[in-house]
N, C-alpha and C. Protein backbone atom coordinates (compact mmCIF):
# COMPACT_ATOMS: atom_id res chain seq x y z
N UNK A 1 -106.53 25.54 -24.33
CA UNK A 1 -105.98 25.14 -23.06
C UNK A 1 -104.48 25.42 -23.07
N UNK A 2 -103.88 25.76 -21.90
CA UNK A 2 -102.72 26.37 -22.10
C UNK A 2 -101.76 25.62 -20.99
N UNK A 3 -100.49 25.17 -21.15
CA UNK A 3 -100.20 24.57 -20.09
C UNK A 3 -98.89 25.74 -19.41
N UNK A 4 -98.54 25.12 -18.20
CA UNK A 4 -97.12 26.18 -17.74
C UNK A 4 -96.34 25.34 -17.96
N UNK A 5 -95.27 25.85 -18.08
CA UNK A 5 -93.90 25.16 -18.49
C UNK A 5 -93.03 25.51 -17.49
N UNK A 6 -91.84 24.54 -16.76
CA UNK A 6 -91.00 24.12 -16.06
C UNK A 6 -89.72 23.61 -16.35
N UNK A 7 -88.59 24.88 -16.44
CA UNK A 7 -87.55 24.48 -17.28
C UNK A 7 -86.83 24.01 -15.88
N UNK A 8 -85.89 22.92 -16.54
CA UNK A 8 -85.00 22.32 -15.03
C UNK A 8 -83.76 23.43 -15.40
N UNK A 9 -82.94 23.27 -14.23
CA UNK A 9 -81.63 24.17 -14.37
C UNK A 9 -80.80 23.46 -15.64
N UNK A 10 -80.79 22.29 -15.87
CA UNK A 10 -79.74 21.75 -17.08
C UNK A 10 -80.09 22.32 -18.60
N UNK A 11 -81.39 21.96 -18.58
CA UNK A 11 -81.66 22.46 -19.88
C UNK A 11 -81.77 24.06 -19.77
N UNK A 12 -81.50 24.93 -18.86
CA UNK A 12 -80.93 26.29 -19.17
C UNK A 12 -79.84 26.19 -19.51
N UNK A 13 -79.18 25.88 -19.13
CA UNK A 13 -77.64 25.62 -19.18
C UNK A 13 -77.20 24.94 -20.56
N UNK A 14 -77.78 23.95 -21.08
CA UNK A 14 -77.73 23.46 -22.13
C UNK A 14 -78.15 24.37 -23.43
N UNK A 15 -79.07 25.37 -23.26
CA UNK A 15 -79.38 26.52 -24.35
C UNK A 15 -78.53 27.11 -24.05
N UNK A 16 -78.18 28.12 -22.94
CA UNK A 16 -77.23 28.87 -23.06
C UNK A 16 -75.74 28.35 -23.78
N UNK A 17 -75.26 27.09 -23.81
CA UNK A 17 -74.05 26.91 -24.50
C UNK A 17 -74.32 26.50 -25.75
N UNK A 18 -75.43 26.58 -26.22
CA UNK A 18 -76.07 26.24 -27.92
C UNK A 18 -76.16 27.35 -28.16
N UNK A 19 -76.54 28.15 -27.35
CA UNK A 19 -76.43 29.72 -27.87
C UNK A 19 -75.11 30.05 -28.37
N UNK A 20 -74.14 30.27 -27.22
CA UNK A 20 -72.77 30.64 -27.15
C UNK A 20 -72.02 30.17 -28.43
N UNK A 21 -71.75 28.70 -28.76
CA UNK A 21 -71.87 28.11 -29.55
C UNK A 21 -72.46 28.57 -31.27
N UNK A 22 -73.19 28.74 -31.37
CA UNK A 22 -74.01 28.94 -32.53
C UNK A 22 -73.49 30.84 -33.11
N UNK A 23 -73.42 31.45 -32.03
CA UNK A 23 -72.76 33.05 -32.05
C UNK A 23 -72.06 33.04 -32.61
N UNK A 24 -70.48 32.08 -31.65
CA UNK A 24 -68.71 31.90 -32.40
C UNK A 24 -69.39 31.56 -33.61
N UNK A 25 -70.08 30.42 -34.35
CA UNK A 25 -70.21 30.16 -35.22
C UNK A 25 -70.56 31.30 -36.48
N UNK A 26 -71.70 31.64 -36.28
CA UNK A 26 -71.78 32.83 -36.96
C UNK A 26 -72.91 34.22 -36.13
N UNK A 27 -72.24 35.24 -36.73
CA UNK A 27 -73.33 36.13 -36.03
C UNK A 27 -74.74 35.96 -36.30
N UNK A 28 -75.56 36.27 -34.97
CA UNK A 28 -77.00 36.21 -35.40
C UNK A 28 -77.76 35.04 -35.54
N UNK A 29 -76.70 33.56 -35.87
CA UNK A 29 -77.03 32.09 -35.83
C UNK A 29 -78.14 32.02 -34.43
N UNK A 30 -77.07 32.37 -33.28
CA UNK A 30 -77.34 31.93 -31.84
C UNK A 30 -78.68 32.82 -31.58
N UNK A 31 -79.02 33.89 -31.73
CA UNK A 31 -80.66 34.86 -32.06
C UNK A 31 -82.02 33.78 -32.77
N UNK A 32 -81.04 33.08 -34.12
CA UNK A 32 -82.09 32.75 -34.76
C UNK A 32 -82.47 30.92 -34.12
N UNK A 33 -81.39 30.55 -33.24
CA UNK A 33 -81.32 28.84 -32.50
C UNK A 33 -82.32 29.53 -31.42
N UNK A 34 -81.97 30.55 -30.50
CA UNK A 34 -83.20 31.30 -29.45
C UNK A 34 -84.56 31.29 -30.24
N UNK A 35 -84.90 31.85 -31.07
CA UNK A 35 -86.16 32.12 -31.64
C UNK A 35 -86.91 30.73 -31.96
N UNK A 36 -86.10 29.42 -32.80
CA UNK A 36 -86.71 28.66 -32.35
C UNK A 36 -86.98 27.66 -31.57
N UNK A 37 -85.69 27.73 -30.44
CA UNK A 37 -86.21 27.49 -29.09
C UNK A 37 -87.31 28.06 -28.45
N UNK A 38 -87.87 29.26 -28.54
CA UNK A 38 -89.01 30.41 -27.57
C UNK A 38 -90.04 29.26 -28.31
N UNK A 39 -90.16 29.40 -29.93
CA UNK A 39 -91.30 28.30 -30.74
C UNK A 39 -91.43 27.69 -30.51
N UNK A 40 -90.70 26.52 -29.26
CA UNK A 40 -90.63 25.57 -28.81
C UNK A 40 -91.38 25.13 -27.80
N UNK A 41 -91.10 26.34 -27.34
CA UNK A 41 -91.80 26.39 -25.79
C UNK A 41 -93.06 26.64 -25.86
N UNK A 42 -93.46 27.78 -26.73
CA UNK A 42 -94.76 27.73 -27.30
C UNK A 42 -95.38 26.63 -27.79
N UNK A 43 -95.13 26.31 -28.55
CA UNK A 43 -95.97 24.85 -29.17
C UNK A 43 -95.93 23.78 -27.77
N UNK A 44 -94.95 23.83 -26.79
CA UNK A 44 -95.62 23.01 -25.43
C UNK A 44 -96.43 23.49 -24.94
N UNK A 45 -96.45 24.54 -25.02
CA UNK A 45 -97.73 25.39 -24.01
C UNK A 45 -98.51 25.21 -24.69
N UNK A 46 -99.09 25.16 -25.86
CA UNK A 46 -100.18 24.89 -26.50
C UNK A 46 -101.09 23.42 -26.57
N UNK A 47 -99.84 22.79 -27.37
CA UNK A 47 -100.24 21.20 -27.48
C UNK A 47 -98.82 20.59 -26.77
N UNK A 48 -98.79 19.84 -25.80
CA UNK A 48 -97.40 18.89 -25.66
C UNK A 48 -97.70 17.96 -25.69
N UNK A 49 -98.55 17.49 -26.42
CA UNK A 49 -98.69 15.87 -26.53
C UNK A 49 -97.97 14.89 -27.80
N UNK A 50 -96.83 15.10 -27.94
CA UNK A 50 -96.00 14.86 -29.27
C UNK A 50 -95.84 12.92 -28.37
N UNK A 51 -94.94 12.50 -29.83
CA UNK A 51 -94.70 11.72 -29.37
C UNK A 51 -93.62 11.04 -28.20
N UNK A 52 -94.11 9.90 -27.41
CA UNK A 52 -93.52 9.33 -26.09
C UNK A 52 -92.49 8.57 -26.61
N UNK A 53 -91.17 8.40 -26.48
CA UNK A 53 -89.81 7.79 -26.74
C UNK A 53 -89.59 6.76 -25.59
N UNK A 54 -89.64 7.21 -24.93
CA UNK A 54 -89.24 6.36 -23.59
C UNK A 54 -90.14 6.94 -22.07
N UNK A 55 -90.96 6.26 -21.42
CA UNK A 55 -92.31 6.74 -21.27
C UNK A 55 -91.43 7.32 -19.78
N UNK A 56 -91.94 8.25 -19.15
CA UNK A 56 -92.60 9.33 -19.42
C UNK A 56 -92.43 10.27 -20.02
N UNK A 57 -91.12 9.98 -20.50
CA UNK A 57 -90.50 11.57 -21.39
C UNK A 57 -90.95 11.55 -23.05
N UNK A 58 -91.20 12.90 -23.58
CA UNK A 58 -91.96 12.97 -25.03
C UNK A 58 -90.70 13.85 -25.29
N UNK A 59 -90.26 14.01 -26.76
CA UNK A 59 -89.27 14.92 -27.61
C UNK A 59 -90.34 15.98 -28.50
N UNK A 60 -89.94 17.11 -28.56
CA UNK A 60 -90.18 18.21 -29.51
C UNK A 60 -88.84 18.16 -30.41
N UNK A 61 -88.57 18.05 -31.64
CA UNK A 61 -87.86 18.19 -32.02
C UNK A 61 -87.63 20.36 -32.54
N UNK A 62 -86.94 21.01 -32.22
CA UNK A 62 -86.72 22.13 -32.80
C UNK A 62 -87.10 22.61 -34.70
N UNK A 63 -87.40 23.42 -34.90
CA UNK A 63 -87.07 23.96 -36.34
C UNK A 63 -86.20 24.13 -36.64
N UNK A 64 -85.46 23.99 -37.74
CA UNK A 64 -83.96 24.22 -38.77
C UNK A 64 -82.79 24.41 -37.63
N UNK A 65 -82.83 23.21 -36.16
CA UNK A 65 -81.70 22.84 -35.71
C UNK A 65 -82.08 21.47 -35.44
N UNK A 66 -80.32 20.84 -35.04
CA UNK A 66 -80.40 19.61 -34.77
C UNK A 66 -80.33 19.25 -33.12
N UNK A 67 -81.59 19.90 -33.15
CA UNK A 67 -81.64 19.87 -31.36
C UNK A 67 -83.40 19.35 -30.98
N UNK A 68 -83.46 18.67 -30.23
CA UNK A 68 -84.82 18.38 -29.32
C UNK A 68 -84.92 18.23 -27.91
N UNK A 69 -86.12 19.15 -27.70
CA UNK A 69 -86.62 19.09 -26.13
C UNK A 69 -86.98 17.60 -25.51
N UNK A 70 -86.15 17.43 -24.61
CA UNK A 70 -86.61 16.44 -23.67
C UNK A 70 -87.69 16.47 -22.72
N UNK A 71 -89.31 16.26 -22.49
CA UNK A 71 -89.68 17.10 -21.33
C UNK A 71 -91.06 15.70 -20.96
N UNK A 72 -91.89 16.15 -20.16
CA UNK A 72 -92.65 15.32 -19.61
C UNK A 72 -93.85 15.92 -19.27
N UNK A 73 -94.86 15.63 -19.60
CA UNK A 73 -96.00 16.58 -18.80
C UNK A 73 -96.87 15.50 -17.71
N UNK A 74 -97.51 16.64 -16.44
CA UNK A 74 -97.72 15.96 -15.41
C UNK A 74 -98.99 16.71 -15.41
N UNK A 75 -100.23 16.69 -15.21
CA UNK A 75 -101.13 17.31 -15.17
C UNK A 75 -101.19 18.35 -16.19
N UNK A 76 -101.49 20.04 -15.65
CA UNK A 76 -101.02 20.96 -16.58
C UNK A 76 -100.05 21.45 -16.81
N UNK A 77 -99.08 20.95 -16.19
CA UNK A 77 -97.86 21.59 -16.34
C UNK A 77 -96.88 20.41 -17.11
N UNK A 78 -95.87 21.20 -17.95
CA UNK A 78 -95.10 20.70 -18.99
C UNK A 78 -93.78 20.76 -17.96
N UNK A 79 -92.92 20.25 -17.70
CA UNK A 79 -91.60 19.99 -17.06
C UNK A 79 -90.33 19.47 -18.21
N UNK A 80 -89.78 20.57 -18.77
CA UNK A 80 -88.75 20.11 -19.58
C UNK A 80 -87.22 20.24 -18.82
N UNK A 81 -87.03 19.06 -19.47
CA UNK A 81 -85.91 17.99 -18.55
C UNK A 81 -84.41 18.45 -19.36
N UNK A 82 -84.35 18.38 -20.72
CA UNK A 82 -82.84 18.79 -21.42
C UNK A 82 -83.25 18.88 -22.92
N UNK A 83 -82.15 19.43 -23.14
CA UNK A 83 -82.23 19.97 -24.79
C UNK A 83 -81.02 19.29 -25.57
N UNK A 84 -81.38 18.66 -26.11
CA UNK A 84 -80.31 17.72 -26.77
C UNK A 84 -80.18 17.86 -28.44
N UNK A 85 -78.67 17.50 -28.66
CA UNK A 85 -78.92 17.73 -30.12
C UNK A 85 -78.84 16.03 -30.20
N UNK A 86 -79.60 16.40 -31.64
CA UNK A 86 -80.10 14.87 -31.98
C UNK A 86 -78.23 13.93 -32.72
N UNK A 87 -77.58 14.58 -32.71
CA UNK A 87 -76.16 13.41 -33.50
C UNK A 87 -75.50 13.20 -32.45
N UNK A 88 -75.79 13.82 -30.95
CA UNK A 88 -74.55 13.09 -30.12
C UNK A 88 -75.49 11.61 -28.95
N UNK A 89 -74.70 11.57 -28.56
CA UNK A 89 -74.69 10.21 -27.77
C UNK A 89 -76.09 10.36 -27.32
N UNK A 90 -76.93 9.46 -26.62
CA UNK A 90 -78.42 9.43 -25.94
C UNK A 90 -78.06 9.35 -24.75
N UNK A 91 -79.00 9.59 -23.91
CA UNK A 91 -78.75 9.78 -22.14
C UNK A 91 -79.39 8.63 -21.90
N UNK A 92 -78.80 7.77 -21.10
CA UNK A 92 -79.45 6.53 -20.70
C UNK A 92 -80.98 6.77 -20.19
N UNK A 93 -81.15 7.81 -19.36
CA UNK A 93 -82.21 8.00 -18.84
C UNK A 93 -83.52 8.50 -19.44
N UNK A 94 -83.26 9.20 -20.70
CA UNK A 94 -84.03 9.68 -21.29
C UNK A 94 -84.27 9.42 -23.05
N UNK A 95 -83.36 8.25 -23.20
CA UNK A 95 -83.42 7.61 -24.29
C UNK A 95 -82.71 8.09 -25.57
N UNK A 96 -82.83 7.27 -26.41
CA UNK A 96 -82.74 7.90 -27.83
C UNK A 96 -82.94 9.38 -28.28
């Protein structure tokens, strides 16, 4: 079963400056933070039933970054809300 996925405008915006970010840092970093962001998205489309933090929203945490998907699923479709790295502050709205 396969679900569609629904990125909001923030969490584009929020990869693109983890990208940007991760580049200055080192070359090729910001390629390899993309790649497992795309893994990310995949494994929602597959299974998104991870665990619920603050209900309705569930976290994916990323591979070898300190970042996790914020997102929610509503029927078949997956709706991801923001991409957060896990050491800065929590969004009131979307928890821990």
């Amino acid at each position: 079963m396969s679900f569609d996925l629904e990125l909001k405008a923030v969490a584009i915006a929020q990869a693109a400056k983890e990208y940007a970010y991760y580049e200055r840092k080192s070359s090729g970093l910001g390629e390899r933070f993309i790649a497992a962001l795309v893994e990310g998205y995949g494994t929602l489309k597959q299974n998104p039933f991870f665990q619920v933090r603050k209900a309705p929203y569930r976290y994916l945490k990323l591979r070898k970054f300190p970042h996790r998907l914020i997102y929610e699923v509503q029927g078949q479709s997956v709706i991801v809300y923001q991409l957060r790295h896990t050491k800065r502050k929590s969004h009131r709205k979307y928890g821990p």
